[in-house]
Protein backbone atom coordinates (compact mmCIF):
# COMPACT_ATOMS: atom_id res chain seq x y z
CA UNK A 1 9.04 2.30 2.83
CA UNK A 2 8.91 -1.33 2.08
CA UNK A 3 9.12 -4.02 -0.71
CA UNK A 4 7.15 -7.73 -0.59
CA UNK A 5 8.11 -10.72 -2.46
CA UNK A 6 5.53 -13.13 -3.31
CA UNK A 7 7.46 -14.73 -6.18
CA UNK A 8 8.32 -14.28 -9.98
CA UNK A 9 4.50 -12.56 -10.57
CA UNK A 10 5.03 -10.97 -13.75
CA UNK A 11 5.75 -12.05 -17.48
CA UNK A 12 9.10 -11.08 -19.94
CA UNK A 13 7.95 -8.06 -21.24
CA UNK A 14 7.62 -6.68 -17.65
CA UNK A 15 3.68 -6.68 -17.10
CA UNK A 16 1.75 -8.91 -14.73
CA UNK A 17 -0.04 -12.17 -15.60
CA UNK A 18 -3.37 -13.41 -13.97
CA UNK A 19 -1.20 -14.83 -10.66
CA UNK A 20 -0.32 -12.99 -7.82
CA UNK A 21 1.75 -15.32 -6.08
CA UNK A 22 4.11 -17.77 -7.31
CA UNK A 23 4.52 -19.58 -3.48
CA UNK A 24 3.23 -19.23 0.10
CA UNK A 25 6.12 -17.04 1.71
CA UNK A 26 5.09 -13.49 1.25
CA UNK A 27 7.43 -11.35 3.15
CA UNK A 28 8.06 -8.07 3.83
CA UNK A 29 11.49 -6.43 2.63
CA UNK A 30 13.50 -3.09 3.01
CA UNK A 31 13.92 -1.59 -0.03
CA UNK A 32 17.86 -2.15 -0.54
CA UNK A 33 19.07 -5.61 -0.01
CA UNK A 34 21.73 -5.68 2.85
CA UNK A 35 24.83 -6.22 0.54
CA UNK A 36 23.61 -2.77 -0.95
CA UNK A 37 22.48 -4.28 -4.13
CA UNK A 38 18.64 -3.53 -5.56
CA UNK A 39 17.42 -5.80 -8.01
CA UNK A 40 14.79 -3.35 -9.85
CA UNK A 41 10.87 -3.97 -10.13
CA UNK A 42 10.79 -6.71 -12.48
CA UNK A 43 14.37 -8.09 -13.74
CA UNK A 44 14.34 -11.18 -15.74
CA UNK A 45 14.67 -14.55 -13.26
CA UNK A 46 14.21 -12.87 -10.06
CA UNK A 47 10.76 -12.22 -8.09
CA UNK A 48 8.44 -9.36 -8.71
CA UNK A 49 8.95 -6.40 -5.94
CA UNK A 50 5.52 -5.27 -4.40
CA UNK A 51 5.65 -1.77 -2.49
CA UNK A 52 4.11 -1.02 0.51
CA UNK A 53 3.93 2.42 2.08
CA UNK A 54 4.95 1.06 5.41
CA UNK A 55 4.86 -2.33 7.15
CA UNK A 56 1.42 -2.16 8.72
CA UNK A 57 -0.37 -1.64 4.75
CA UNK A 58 2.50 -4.88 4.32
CA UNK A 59 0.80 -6.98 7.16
CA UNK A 60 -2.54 -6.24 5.90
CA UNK A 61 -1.98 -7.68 2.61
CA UNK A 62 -0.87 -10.66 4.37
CA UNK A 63 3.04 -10.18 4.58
CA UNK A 64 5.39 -10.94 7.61
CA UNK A 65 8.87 -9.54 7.61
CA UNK A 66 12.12 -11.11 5.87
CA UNK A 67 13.99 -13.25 8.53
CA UNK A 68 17.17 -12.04 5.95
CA UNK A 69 17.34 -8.48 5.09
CA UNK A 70 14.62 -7.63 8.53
CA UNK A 71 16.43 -10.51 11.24
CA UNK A 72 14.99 -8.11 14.14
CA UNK A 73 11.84 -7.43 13.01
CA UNK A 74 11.42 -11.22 11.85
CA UNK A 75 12.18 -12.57 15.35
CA UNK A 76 9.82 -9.65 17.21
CA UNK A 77 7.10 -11.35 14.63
CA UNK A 78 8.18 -15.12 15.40
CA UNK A 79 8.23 -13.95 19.34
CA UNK A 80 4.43 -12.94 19.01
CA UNK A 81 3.51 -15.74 16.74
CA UNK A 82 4.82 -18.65 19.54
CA UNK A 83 3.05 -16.72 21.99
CA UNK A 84 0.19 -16.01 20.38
CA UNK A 85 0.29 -19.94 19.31
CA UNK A 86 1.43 -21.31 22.61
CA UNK A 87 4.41 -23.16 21.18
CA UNK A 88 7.31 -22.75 18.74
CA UNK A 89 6.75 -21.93 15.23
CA UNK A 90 9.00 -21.40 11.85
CA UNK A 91 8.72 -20.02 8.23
CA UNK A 92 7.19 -22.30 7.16
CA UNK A 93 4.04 -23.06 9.39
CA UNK A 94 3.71 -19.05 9.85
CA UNK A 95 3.56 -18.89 5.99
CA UNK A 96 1.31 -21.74 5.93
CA UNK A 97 -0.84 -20.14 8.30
CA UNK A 98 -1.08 -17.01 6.93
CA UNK A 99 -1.77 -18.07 3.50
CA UNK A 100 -4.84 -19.92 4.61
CA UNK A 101 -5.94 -16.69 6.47
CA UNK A 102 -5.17 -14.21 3.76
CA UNK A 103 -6.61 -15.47 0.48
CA UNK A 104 -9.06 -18.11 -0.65
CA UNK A 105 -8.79 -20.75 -3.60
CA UNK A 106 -10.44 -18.52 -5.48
CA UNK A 107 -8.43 -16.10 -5.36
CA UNK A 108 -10.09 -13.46 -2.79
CA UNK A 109 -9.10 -11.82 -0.02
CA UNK A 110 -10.31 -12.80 3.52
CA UNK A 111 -11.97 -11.49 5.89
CA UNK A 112 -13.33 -11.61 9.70
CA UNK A 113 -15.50 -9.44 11.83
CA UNK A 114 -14.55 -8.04 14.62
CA UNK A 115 -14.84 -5.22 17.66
CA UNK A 116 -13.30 -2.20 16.37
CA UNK A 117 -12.34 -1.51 20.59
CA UNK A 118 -10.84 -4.69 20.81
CA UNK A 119 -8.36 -4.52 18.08
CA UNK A 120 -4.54 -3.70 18.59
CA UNK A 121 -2.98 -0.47 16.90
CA UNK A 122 -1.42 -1.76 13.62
CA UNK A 123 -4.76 -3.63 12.31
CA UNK A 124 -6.54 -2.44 9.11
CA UNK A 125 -10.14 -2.42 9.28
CA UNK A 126 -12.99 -1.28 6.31
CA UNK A 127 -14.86 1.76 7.84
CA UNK A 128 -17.44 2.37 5.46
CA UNK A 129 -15.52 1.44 2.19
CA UNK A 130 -11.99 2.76 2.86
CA UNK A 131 -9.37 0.78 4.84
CA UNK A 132 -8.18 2.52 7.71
CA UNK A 133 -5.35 2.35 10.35
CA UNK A 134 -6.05 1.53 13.74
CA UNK A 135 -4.05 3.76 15.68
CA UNK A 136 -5.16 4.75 19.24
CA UNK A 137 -7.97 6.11 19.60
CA UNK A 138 -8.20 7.21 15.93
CA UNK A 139 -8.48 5.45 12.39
CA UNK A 140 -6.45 6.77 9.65
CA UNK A 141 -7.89 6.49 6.05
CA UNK A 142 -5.49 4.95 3.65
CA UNK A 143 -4.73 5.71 0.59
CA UNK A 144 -1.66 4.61 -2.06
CA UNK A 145 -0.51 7.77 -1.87
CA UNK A 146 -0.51 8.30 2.25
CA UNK A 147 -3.03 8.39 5.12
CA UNK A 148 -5.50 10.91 5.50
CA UNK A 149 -6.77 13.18 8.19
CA UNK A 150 -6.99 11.11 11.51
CA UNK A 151 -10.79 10.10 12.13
CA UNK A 152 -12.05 9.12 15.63
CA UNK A 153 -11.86 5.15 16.69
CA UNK A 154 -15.83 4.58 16.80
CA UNK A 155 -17.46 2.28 18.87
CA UNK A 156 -18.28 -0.40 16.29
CA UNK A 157 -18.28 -3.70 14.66
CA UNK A 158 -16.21 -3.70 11.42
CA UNK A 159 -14.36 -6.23 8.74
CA UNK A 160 -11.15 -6.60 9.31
CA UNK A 161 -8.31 -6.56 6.97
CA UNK A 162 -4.94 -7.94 8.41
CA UNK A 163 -5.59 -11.66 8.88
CA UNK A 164 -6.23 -13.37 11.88
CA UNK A 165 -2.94 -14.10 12.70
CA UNK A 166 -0.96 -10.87 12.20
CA UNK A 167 -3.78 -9.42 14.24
CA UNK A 168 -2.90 -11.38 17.17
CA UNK A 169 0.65 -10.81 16.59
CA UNK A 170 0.20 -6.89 17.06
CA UNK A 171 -1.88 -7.65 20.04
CA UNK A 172 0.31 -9.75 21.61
CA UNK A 173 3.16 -6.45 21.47
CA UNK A 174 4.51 -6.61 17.48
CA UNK A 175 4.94 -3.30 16.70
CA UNK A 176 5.23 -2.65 12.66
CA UNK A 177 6.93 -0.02 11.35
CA UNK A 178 4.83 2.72 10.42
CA UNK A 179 5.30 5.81 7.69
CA UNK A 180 6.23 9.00 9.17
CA UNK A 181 3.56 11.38 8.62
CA UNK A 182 1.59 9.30 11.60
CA UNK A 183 4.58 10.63 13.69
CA UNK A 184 4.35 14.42 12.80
């Protein structure tokens, strides 16, 4: 449903290198730019387009939505960020935020622990080794492809995917868009 940009990732002949980021401002795109122009997967000069099945698998991996091509969902974001902050905020101390929460030096992914009941519907969360949706009162399995069966929301301490901050974003009333086969 969605592309990411996090840069030129990926060499001439169209593979990708060791990085996977060029800068700090990983958003969240639609997949047609607004003039009606689409750029391809990997042109020459211009960033490498990550896909996302829908915004909430985009917010785990440590996205927030384009204030260009998503203005609406960008300001619903900013709106939850300054309150979840207690002050104003822009681009780039979101991004700067976010990057801190979402990857280490060393290239890994991080992590926090947290009350499965006290996380808002949008979160990704490990239950046993898959990610899964927090939705409800249920956890959906993810998977590239789609979500699986719906699972019940256990009472439980798990690892948390979506960093810190998009967490309490979506619990402060940010409500990503989500793919939809959850809807059916």
């Amino acid at each position: 449903m969605f592309t990411g940009n996090r840069g030129i990732i990926h060499r001439a002949d169209k593979t990708l290198g060791i990085s996977r980021w060029s800068h700090k401002h990983w958003i969240v795109c639609t997949l047609s730019h607004p003039r009606g122009t689409y750029h391809g997967p990997m042109p020459d000069r211009a960033w490498t387009a990550l896909f996302f099945l829908d915004e909430a698998v985009a917010l785990a991996a440590g996205h927030r939505p384009c204030a260009y091509c998503r203005r609406d969902a960008y300001l619903a974001y900013r709106t939850a960020w300054e309150a979840a902050a207690g002050g104003a905020a822009d681009r780039e101390e979101m991004d700067g935020q976010l990057h801190r929460a979402r990857v280490t030096r060393g290239r890994q992914q991080v992590r926090h622990e947290a009350d499965l009941a006290a996380l808002p519907d949008g979160a990704f969360v490990l239950h046993g080794q898959t990610p899964c949706l927090v939705l409800g009162d249920q956890l959906f399995p993810y998977a590239p492809g789609g979500y699986g069966a719906a699972l019940p929301r256990p009472d439980a301490r798990v690892t948390v995917l979506t960093p810190a901050p998009s967490v309490a974003v979506l619990a402060l009333g940010f409500r990503p868009v989500l793919h939809p086969d959850l809807r059916s």
